[in-house]
Protein backbone atom coordinates (compact mmCIF):
# COMPACT_ATOMS: atom_id res chain seq x y z
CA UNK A 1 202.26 109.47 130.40
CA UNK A 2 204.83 109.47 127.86
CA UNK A 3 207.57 111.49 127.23
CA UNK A 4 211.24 111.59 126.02
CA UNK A 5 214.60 110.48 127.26
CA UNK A 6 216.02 114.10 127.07
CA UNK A 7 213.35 115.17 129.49
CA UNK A 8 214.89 112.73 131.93
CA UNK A 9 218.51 113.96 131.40
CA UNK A 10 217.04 117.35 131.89
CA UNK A 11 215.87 116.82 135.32
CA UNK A 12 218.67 115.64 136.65
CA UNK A 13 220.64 118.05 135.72
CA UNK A 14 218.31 120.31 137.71
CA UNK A 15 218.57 118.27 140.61
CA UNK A 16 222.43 119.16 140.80
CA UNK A 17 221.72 122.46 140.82
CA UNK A 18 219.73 122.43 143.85
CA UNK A 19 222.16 120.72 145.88
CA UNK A 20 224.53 123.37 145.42
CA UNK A 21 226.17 125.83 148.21
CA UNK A 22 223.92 129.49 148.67
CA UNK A 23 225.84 132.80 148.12
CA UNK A 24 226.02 133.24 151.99
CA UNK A 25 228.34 129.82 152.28
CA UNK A 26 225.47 127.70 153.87
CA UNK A 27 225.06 124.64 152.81
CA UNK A 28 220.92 123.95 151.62
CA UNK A 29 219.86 120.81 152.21
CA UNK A 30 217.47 119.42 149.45
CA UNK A 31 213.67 118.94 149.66
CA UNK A 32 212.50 115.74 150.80
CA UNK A 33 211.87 113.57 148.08
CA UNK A 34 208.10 111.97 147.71
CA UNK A 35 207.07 108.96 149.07
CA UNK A 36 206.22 107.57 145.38
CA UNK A 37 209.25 108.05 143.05
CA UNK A 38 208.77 108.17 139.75
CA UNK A 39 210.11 105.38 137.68
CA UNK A 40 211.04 105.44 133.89
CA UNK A 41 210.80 102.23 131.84
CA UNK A 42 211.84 102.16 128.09
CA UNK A 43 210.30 100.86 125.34
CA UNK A 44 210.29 101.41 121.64
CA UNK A 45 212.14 104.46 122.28
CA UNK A 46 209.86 106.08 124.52
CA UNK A 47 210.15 106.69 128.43
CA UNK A 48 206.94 105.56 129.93
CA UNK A 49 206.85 107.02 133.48
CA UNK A 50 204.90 105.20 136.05
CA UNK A 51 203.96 106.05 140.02
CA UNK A 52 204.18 102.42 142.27
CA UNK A 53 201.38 104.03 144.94
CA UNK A 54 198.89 105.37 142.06
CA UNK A 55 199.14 101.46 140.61
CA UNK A 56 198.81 100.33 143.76
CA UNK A 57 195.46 102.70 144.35
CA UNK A 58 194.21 101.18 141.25
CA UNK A 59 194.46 97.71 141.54
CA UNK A 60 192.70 97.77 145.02
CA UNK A 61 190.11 99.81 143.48
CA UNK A 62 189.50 97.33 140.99
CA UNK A 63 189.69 94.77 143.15
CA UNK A 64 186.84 96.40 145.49
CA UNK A 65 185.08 97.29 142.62
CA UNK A 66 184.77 93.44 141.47
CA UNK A 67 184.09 92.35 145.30
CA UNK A 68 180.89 94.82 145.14
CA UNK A 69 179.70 93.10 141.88
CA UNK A 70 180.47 89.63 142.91
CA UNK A 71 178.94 90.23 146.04
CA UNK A 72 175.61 91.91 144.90
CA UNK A 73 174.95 89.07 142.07
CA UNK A 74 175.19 86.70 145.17
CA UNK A 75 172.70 88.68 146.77
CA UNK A 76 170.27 88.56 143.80
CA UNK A 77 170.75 85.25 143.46
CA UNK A 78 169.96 84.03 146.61
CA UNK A 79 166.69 86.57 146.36
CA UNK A 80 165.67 85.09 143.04
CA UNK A 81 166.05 81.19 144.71
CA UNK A 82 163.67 83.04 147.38
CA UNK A 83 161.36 83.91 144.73
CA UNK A 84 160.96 80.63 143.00
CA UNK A 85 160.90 79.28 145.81
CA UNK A 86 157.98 81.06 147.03
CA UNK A 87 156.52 80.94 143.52
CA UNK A 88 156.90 77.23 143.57
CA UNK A 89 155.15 77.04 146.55
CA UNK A 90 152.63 79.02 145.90
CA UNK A 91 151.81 77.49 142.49
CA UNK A 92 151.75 73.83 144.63
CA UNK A 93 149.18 75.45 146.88
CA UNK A 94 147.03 76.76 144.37
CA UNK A 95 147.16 73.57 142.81
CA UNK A 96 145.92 71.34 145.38
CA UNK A 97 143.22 74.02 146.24
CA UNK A 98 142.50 73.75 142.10
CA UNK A 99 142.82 69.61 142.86
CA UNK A 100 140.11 69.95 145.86
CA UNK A 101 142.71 68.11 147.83
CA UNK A 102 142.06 64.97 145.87
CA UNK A 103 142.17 61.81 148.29
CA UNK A 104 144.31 59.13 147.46
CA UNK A 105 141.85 56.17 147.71
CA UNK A 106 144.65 53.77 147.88
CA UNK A 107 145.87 55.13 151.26
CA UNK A 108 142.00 55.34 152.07
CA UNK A 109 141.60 51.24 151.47
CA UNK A 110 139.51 51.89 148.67
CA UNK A 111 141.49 50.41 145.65
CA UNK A 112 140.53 48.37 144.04
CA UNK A 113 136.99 50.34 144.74
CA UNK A 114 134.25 48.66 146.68
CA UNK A 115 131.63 46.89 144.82
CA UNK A 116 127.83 47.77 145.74
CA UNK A 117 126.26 46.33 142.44
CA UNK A 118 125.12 42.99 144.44
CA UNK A 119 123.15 45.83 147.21
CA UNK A 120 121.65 47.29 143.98
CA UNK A 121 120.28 44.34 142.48
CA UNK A 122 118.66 43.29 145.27
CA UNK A 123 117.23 46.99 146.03
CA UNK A 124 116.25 47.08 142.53
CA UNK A 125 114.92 43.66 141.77
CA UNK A 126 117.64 43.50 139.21
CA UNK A 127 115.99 41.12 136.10
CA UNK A 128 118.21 39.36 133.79
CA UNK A 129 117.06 40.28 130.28
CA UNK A 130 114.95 42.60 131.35
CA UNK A 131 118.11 44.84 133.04
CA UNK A 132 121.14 45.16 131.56
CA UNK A 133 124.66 44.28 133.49
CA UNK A 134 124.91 46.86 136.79
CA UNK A 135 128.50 48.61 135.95
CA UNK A 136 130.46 50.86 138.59
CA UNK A 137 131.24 54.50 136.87
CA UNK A 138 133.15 56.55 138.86
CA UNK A 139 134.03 56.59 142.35
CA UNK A 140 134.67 60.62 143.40
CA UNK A 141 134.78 63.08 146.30
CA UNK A 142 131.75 65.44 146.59
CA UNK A 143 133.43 68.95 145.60
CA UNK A 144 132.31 72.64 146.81
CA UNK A 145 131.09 72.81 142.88
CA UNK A 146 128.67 70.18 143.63
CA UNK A 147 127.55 71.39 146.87
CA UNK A 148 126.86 74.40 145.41
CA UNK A 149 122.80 75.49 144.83
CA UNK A 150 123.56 78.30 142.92
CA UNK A 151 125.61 76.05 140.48
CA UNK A 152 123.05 72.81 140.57
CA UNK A 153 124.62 70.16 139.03
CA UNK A 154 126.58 67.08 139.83
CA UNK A 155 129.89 66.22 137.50
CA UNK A 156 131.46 63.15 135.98
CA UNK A 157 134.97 64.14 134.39
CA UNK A 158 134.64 61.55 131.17
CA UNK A 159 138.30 61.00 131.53
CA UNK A 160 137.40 59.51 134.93
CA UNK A 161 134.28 57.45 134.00
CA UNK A 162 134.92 53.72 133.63
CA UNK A 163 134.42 52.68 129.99
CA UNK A 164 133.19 55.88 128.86
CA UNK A 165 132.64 54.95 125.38
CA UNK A 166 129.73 52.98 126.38
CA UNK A 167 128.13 55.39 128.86
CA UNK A 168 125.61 56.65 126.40
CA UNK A 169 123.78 55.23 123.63
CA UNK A 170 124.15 56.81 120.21
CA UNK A 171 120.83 58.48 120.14
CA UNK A 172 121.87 60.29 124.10
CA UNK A 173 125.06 61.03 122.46
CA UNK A 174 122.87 62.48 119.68
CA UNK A 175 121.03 64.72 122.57
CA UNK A 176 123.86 65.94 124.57
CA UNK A 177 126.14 65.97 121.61
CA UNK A 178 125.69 69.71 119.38
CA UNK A 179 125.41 72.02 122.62
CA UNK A 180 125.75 72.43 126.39
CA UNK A 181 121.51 73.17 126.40
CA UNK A 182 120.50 70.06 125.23
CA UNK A 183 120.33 66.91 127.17
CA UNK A 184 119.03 63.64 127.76
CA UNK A 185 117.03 62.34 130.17
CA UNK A 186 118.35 59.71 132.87
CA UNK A 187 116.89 58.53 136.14
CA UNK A 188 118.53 58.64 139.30
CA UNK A 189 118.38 56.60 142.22
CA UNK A 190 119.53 57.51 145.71
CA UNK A 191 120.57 54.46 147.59
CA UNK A 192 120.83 54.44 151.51
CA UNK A 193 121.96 57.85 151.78
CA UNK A 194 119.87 58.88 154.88
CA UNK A 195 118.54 56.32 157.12
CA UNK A 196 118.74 53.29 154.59
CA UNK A 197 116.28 54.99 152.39
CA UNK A 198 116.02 54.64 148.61
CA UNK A 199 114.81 57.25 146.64
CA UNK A 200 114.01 57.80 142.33
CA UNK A 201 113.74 60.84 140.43
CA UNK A 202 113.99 62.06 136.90
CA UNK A 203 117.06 64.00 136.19
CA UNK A 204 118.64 65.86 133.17
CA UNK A 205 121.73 64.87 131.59
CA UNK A 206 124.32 67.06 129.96
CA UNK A 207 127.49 66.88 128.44
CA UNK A 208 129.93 70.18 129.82
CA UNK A 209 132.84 71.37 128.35
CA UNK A 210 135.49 72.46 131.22
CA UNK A 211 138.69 74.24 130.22
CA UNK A 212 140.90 70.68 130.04
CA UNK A 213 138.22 68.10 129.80
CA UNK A 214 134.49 66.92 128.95
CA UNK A 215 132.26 66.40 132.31
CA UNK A 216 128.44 64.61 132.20
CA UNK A 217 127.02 66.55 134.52
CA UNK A 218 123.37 65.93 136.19
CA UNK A 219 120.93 68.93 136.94
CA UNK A 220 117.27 69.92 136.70
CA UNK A 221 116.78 68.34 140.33
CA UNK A 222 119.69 68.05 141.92
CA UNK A 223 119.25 70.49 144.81
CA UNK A 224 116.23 68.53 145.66
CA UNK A 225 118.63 65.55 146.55
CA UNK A 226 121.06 67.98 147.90
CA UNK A 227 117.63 68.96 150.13
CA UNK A 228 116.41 65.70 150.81
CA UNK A 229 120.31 64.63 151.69
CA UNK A 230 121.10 67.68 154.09
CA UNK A 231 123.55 66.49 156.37
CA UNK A 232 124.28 62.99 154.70
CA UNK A 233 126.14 64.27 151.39
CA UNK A 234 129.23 66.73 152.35
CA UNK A 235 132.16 68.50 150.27
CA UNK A 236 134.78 65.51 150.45
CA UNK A 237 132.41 62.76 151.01
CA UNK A 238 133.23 59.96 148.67
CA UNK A 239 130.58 58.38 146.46
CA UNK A 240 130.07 56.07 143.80
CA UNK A 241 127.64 55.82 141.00
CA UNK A 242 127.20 52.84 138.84
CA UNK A 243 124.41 52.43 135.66
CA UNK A 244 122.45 50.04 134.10
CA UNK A 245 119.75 50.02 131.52
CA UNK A 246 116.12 49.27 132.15
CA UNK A 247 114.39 48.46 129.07
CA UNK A 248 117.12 50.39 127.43
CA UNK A 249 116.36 53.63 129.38
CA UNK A 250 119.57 54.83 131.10
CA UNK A 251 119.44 54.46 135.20
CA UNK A 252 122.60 55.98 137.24
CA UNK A 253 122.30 55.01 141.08
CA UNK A 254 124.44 57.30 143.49
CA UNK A 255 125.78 55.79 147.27
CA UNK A 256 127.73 56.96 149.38
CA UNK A 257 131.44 54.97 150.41
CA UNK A 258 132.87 56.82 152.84
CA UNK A 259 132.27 59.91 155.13
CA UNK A 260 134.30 62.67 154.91
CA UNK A 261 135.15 62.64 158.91
């Protein structure tokens, strides 16, 4: 509040006046001034009249005011750490449930991976010249997806098939090539999977695309050796399959490395 340098003359005139004797003789003694007095500062010619307690009011206000903030960002800070936190968490889970719970065949004694081709030679009467070189594939847990009857089909991720490039022939890769329908035929062999036995069948071939990668997957039969292996072939079971060629037609044998208990 502003106002001018007369004013303040003004009143204190007044105030003498107040102090003053009554007509009767007795003296009156003058109000009680208020607790805040009012104090007039100059500048550029103007009174500026301030009140200590009303400044005082203010700046704790403020000062309360900028506690409250402070203290409620704090507080959704530390609920959005929760939340990522959780999210994080949650995102890790989902992951590893995404993942299967891959096994890490290192800690499982299995790198480098065990080699069976010498077992399949001799199961197979192996020929040189006739059969071409016995090569390990892939070495992979048995997944839910491939336990599944209503899904039928056994995957190989290509990005986890050893030398992939030559996995298929150009006239397969002809086959499986244009769509997910078409496919080549392969045939598998189930080594020693229940009770040492070894059994052959014709399966189909395809090539799958999944969101991130390219699978080979095998179907047409597959429950039957999901049938025929009930209780030796589990989800998490890990297995191997290696190929080789006889007389240039495409063999894939599947054994089993480790059980899942």
């Amino acid at each position: 509040m502003k106002t001018q340098c007369t004013d303040q003359k003004a009143k204190s005139t007044t105030g003498s006046i107040d102090e003053s004797g009554s007509p009767l003789g007795a003296i009156l003694v003058p109000e009680k001034r208020r607790a805040s007095r009012r104090k007039f500062v100059r500048k550029n010619n103007h009174c500026i009249m301030s009140t200590h307690h009303q400044e005082d009011d203010l700046t704790a206000k403020m000062k309360s005011n900028q506690e409250k903030k402070t203290a409620g960002r704090k507080r959704v800070l530390k609920s959005q750490r929760v939340d990522v936190d959780d999210d994080r968490r949650q995102r890790s889970s989902k992951k590893m449930k995404k993942m299967g719970g891959r096994a890490d065949f290192k800690k499982l004694g299995l790198y480098p991976p065990p080699d069976f081709s010498s077992d399949i030679k001799s199961v197979m009467n192996h020929q040189e010249g006739r059969d071409s070189e016995i090569k390990l594939r892939i070495m992979k847990q048995m997944f839910k997806t491939d336990m599944d009857k209503h899904q039928e089909r056994f995957s190989m991720p290509l990005n986890q098939i050893k030398d992939g490039h030559d996995f298929l022939n150009e006239t397969e890769m002809e086959e499986v090539r244009h769509s997910e329908s078409m496919s080549t035929e392969v045939k598998l062999v189930e080594l020693r999977l229940t009770d040492g036995n070894v059994h052959q069948s014709t399966m189909k071939l395809r090539r799958r695309q999944m969101k991130n990668t390219v699978s080979y997957v095998l179907t047409s039969n597959w429950n039957h050796v999901l049938d025929r292996n009930a209780g030796a072939l589990k989800v998490d079971d890990i297995v191997q399959v290696y190929s080789f060629r006889r007389d240039q037609k495409l063999w894939l044998v599947l054994i089993k490395v480790m059980d899942a208990e």
